[in-house]
Protein backbone atom coordinates (compact mmCIF):
# COMPACT_ATOMS: atom_id res chain seq x y z
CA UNK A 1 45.62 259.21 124.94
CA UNK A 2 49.41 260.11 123.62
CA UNK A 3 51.54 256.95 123.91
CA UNK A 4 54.54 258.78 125.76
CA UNK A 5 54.52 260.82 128.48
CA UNK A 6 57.43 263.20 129.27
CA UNK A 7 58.46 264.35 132.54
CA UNK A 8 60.30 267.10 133.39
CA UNK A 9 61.02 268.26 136.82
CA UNK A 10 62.77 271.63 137.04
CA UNK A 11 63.66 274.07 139.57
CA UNK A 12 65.63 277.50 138.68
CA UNK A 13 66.37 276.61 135.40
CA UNK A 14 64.76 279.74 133.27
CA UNK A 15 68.49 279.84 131.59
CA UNK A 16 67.91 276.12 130.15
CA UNK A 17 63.68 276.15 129.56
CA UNK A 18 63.83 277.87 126.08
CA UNK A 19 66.17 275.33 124.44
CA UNK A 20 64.38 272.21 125.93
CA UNK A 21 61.81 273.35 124.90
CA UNK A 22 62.61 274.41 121.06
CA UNK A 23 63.91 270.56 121.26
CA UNK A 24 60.70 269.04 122.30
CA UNK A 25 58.82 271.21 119.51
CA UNK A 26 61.77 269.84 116.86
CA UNK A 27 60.76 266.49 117.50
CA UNK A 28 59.33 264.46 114.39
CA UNK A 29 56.95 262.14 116.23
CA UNK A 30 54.35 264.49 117.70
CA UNK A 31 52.45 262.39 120.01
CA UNK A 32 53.59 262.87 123.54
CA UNK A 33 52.53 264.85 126.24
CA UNK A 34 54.76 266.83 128.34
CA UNK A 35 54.56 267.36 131.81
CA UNK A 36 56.58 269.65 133.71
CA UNK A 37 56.77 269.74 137.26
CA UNK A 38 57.85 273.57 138.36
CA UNK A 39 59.47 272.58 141.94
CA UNK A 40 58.60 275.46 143.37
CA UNK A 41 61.66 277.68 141.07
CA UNK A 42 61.96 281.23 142.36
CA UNK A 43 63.22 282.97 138.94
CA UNK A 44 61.81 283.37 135.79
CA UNK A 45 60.80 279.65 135.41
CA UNK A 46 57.75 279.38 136.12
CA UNK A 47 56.94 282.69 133.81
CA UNK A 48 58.28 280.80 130.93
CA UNK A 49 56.40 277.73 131.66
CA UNK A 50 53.35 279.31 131.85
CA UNK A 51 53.77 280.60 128.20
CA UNK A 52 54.59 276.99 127.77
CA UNK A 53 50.96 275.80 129.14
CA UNK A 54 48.98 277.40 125.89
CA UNK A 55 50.50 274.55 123.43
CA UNK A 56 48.28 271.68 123.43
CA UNK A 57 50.37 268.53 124.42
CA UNK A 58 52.16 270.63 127.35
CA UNK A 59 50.52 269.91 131.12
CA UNK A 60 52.33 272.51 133.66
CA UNK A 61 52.58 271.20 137.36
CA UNK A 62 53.55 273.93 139.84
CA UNK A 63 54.83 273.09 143.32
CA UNK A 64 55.97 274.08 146.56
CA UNK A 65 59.99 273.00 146.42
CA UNK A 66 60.07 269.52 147.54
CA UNK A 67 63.04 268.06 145.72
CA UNK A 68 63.75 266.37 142.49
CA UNK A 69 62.72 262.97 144.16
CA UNK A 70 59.30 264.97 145.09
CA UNK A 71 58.69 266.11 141.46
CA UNK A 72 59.64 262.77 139.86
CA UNK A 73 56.60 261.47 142.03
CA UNK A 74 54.48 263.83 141.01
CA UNK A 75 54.89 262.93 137.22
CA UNK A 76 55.07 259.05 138.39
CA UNK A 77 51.29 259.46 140.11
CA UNK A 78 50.29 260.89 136.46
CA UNK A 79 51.58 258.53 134.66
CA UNK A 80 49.06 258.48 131.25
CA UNK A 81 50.50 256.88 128.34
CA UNK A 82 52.33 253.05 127.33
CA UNK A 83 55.19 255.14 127.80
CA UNK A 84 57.29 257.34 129.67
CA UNK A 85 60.45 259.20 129.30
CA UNK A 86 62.31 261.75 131.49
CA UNK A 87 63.81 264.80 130.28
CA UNK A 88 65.64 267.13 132.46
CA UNK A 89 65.58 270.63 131.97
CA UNK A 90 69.04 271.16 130.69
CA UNK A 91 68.77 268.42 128.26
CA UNK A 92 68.64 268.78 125.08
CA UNK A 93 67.00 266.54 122.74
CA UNK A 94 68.23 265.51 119.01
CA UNK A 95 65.69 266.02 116.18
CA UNK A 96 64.13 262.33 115.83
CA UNK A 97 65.23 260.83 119.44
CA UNK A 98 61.97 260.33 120.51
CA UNK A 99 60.91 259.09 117.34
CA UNK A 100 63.87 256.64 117.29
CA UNK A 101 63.84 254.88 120.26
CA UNK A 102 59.63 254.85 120.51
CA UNK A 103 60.19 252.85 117.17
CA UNK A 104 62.78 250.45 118.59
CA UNK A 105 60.37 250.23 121.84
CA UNK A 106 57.16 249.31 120.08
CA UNK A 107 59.31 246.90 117.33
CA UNK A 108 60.85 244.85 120.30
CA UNK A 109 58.36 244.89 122.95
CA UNK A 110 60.86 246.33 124.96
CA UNK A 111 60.24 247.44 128.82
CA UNK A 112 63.45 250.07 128.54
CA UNK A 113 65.00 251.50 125.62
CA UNK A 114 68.03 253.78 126.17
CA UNK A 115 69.94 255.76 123.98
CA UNK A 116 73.54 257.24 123.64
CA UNK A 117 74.25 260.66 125.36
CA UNK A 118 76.96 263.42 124.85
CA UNK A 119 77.93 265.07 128.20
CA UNK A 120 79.72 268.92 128.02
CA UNK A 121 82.41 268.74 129.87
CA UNK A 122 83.35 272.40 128.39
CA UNK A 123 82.34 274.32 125.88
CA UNK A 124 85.27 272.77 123.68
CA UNK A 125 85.21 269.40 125.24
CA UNK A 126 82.30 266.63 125.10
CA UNK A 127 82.11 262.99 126.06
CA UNK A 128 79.79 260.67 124.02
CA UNK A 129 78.29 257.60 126.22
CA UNK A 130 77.17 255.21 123.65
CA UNK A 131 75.54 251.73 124.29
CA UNK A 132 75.56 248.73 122.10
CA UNK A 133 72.20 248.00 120.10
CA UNK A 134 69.93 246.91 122.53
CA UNK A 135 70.03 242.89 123.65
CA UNK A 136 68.37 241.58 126.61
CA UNK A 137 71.24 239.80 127.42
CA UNK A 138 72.76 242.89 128.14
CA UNK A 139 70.53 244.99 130.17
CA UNK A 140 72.70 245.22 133.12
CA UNK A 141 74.51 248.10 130.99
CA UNK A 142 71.85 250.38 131.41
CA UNK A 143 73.28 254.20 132.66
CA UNK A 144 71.90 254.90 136.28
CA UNK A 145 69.81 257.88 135.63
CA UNK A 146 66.53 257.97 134.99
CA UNK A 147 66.32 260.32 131.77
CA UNK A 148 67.31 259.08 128.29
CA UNK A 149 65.05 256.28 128.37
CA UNK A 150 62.47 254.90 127.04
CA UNK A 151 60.47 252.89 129.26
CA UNK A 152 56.97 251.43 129.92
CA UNK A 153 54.55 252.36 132.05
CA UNK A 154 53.70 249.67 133.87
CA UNK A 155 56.84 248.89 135.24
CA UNK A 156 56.62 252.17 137.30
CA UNK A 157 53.40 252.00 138.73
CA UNK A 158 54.80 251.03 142.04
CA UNK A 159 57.95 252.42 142.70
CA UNK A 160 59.19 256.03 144.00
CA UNK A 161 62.05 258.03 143.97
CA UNK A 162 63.65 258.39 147.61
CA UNK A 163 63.79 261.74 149.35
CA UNK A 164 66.40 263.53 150.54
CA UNK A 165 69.30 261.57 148.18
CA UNK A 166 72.06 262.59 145.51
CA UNK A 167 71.41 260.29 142.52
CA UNK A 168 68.50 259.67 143.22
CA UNK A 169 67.50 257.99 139.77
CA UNK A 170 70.20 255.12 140.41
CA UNK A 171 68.02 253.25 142.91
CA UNK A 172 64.87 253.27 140.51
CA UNK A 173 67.23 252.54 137.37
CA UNK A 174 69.06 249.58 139.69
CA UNK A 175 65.30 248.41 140.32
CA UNK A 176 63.99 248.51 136.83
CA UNK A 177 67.06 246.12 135.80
């Protein structure tokens, strides 16, 4: 059994796919399994996830279109490692993120690790979110959404995302702290 699962729900994002994925393969700790929830995409996604399916740590979940919320429950009720983590579609990992903050989660115990992000405002113009080193006196600065994270198992095993909300992630983050 891999120690991390991660989950990706995507729908109509065949423009994104290729460079999440080259990220994922980049990574230097290779012990994960991915699972991608296909919420029910009507162009070229689920084509390219399919290729996707042949690598061995890379589980392909196709679904009518239910929502994000919907496909984030999916991956929650196949939950299969000490760890999850949620990548979106569009995001792109650096080289030894997983690597980095697996370390920091198994070295501290820790029931969340987060790290910084860099949002692209413009192709010109990005905005770094950074965090200070992780305290637990401090864990009411965690970001509201549910990717970039680190976090155990176990303390998802009994919540859901809502239906039918924007921002979803910010209730499950809010009940996680």
């Amino acid at each position: 059994m891999e120690t991390l699962t991660i989950f990706t729900p995507t729908y109509n994002r065949a423009k994104f796919l290729p460079k999440a994925f080259e990220a994922l393969k980049r990574q230097t700790l290779k012990d994960f399994l991915w699972m991608i929830i296909d919420d029910g995409s009507t162009d070229k996604s689920a084509m390219i996830l399919d290729k996707y399916s042949q690598c061995n740590n890379i589980k392909i979940i196709h679904q009518q279109n239910m929502g994000i919320s919907a496909a984030r429950n999916i991956a929650l009720k196949n939950i299969c490692g000490n760890y999850l983590m949620f990548v979106d579609s569009d995001d792109i990992l650096p080289d030894n993120t997983i690597e980095t903050l697996m370390n920091l989660a198994e070295e501290k115990n820790a029931d969340i690790v987060e790290g910084q992000y860099k949002s692209f405002i413009s192709d010109d113009e990005i905005d770094i979110h950074k965090h200070e080193r992780f305290q637990s006196s401090n864990l009411t600065k965690l970001n509201g959404y549910a990717w970039g994270k680190i976090i155990s198992s176990e303390k998802l095993l009994n919540l859901a995302f809502p239906k039918g909300y924007e921002y979803e992630d910010t209730i499950i983050s809010t009940l996680l702290i």
